[in-house]
Protein backbone atom coordinates (compact mmCIF):
# COMPACT_ATOMS: atom_id res chain seq x y z
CA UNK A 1 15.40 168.77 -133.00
CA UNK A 2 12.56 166.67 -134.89
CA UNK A 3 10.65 166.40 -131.29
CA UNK A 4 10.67 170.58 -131.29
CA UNK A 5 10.02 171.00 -135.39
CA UNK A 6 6.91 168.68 -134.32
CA UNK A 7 5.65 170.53 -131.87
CA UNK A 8 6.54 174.06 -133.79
CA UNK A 9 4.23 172.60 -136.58
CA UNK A 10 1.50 171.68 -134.44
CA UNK A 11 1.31 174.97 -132.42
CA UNK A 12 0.90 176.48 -136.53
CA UNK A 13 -1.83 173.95 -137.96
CA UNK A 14 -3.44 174.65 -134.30
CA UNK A 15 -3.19 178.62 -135.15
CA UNK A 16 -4.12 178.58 -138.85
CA UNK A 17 -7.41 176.36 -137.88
CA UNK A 18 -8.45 178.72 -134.95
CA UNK A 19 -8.13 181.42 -137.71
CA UNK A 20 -9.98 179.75 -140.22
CA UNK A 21 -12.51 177.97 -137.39
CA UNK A 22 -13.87 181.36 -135.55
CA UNK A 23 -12.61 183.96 -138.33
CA UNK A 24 -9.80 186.50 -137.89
CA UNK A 25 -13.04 189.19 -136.93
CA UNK A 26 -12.80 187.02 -133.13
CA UNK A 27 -9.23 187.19 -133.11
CA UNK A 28 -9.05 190.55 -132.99
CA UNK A 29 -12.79 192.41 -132.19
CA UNK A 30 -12.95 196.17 -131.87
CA UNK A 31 -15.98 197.52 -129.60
CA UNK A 32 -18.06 199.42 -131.86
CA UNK A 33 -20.88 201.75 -130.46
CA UNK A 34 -24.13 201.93 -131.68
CA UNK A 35 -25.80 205.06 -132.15
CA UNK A 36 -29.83 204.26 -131.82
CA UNK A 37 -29.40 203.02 -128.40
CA UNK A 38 -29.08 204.57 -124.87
CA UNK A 39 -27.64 200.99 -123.69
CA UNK A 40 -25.15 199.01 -125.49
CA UNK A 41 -23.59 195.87 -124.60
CA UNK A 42 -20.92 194.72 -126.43
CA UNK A 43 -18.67 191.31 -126.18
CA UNK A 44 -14.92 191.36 -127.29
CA UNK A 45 -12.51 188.01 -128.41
CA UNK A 46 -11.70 185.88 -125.47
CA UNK A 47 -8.24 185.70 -124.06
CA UNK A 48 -6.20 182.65 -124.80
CA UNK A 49 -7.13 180.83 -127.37
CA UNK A 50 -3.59 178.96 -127.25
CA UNK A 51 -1.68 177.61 -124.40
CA UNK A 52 1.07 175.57 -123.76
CA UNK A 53 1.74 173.62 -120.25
CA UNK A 54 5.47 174.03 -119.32
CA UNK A 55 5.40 170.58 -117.97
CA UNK A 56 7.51 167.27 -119.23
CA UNK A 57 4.06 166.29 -121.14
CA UNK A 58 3.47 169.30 -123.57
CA UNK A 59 -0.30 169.63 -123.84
CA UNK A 60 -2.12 171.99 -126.18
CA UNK A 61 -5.89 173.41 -125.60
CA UNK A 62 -7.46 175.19 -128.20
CA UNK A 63 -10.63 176.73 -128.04
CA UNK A 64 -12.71 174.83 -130.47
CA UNK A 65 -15.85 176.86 -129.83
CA UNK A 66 -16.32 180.00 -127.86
CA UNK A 67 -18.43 180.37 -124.67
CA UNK A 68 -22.32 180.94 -125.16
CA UNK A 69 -24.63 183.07 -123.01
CA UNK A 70 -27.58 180.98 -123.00
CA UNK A 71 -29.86 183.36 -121.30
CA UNK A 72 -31.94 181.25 -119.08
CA UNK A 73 -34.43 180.47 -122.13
CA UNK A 74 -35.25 184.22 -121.26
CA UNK A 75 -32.81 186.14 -123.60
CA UNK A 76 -31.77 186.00 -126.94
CA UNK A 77 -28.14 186.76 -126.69
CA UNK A 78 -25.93 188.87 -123.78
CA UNK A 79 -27.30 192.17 -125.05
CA UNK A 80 -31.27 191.64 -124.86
CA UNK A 81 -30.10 190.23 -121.41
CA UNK A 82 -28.55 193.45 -120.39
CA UNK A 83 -31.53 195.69 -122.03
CA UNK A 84 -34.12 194.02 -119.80
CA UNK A 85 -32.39 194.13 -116.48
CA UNK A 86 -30.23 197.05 -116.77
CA UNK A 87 -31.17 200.25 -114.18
CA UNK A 88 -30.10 203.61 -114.30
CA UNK A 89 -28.30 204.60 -111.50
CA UNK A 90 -30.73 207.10 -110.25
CA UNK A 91 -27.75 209.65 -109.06
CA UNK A 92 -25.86 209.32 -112.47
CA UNK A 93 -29.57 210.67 -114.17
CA UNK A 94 -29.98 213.31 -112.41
CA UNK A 95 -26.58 214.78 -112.88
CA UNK A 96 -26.45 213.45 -116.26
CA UNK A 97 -23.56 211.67 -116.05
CA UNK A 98 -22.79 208.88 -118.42
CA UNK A 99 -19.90 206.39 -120.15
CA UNK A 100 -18.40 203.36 -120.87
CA UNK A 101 -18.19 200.92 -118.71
CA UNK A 102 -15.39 197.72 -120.03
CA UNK A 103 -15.84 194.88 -117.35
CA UNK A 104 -13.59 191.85 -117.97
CA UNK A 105 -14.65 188.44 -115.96
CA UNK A 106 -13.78 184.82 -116.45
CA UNK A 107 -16.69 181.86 -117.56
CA UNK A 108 -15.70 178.82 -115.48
CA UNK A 109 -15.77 175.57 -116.75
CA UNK A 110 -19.45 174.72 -114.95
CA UNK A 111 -20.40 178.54 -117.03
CA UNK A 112 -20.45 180.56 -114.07
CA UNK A 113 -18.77 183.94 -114.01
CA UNK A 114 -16.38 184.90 -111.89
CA UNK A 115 -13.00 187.04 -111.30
CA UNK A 116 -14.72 190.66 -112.28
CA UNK A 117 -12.24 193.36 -113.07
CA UNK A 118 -13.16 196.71 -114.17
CA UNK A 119 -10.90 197.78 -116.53
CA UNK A 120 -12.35 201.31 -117.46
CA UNK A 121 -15.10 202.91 -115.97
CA UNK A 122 -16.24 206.36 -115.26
CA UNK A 123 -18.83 206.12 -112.09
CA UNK A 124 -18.45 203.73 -109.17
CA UNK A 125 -22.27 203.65 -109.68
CA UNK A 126 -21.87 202.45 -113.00
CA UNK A 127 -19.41 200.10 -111.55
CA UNK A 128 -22.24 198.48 -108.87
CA UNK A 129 -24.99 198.02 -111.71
CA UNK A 130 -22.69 196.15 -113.68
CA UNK A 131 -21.61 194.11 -110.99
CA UNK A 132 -25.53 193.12 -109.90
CA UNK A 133 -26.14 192.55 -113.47
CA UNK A 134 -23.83 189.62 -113.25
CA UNK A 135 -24.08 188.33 -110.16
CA UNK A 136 -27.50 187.27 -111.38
CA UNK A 137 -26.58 186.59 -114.84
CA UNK A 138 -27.84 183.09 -115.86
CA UNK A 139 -24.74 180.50 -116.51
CA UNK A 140 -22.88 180.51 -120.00
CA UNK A 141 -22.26 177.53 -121.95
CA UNK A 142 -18.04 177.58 -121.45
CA UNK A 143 -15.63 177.62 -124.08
CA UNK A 144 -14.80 174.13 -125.49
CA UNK A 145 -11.29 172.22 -126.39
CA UNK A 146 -12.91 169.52 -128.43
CA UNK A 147 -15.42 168.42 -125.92
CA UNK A 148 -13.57 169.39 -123.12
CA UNK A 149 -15.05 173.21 -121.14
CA UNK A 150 -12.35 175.15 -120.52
CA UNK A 151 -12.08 178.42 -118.47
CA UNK A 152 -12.00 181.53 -120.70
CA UNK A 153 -11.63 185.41 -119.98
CA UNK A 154 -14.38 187.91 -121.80
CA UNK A 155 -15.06 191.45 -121.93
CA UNK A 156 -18.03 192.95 -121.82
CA UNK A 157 -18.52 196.87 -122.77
CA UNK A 158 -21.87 198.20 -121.51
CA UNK A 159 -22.48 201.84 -122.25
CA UNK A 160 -24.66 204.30 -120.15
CA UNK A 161 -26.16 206.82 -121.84
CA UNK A 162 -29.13 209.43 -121.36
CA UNK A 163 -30.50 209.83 -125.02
């Protein structure tokens, strides 16, 4: 019983800290559009920020600091990254198609990306920019427990629009 009240009061100081450490706004992001621009990238909270191992030896990560695009030196942030590189499908413009596109992909411990999964789109074109966009993305810096990377899951809305 005390073993289990310990561990039940650790899980809580970890949750109140993460709250109080990244701000409630990360724990629970909404994607917000932005009017002025044809192109908007968005990121959302990562997945996870708690997790138990089942195991005999009950370890706790918490995500101490969030992953980081770093750009290369090149980019300011995820969003200049995605202005600068970003191309048009060519058939989408000239039937005027356009839309949200919500890819969700995992930053490895080393900061490479991988595991891509489209959760909404509305062009398979759209689909195929996205996915060269980040297959030459420059490496994040990963999530953190303490000073330990750990794997995390993002999303990342990008939004094509003809304006």
């Amino acid at each position: 019983m005390f073993r289990n009240m310990k561990i039940y009061k650790l899980l809580l100081s970890a949750l109140f800290t993460l709250c109080f450490s990244v701000g409630f706004s990360q724990i629970q992001c909404k994607a917000q559009s932005t009017e002025s621009s044809p192109l908007t990238a968005m990121n959302l909270a990562t997945e996870s920020s708690l997790k138990a191992d089942v195991g005999s030896n009950k370890t706790i990560e918490i995500i101490t600091t969030l992953p980081k695009f770093v750009g290369g030196g090149e980019y300011t942030d995820v969003n200049a990254y995605i202005y600068a590189n970003l191309k048009f499908p060519e058939d989408a413009r000239v039937s005027g198609r356009s839309g949200l596109v919500k890819v969700q992909f995992d930053i490895e411990k080393n900061g490479t990306i991988g595991n891509v999964d489209f959760v909404e789109s509305p062009d398979s074109a759209f689909n195929e920019e996205v996915l060269r966009l980040l297959n030459k993305m420059p490496n994040w810096n990963p999530a953190l427990s303490g000073y330990d990377p750990v794997k995390t899951r993002y999303q990342l809305n990008i939004n094509f629009s003809l304006r």
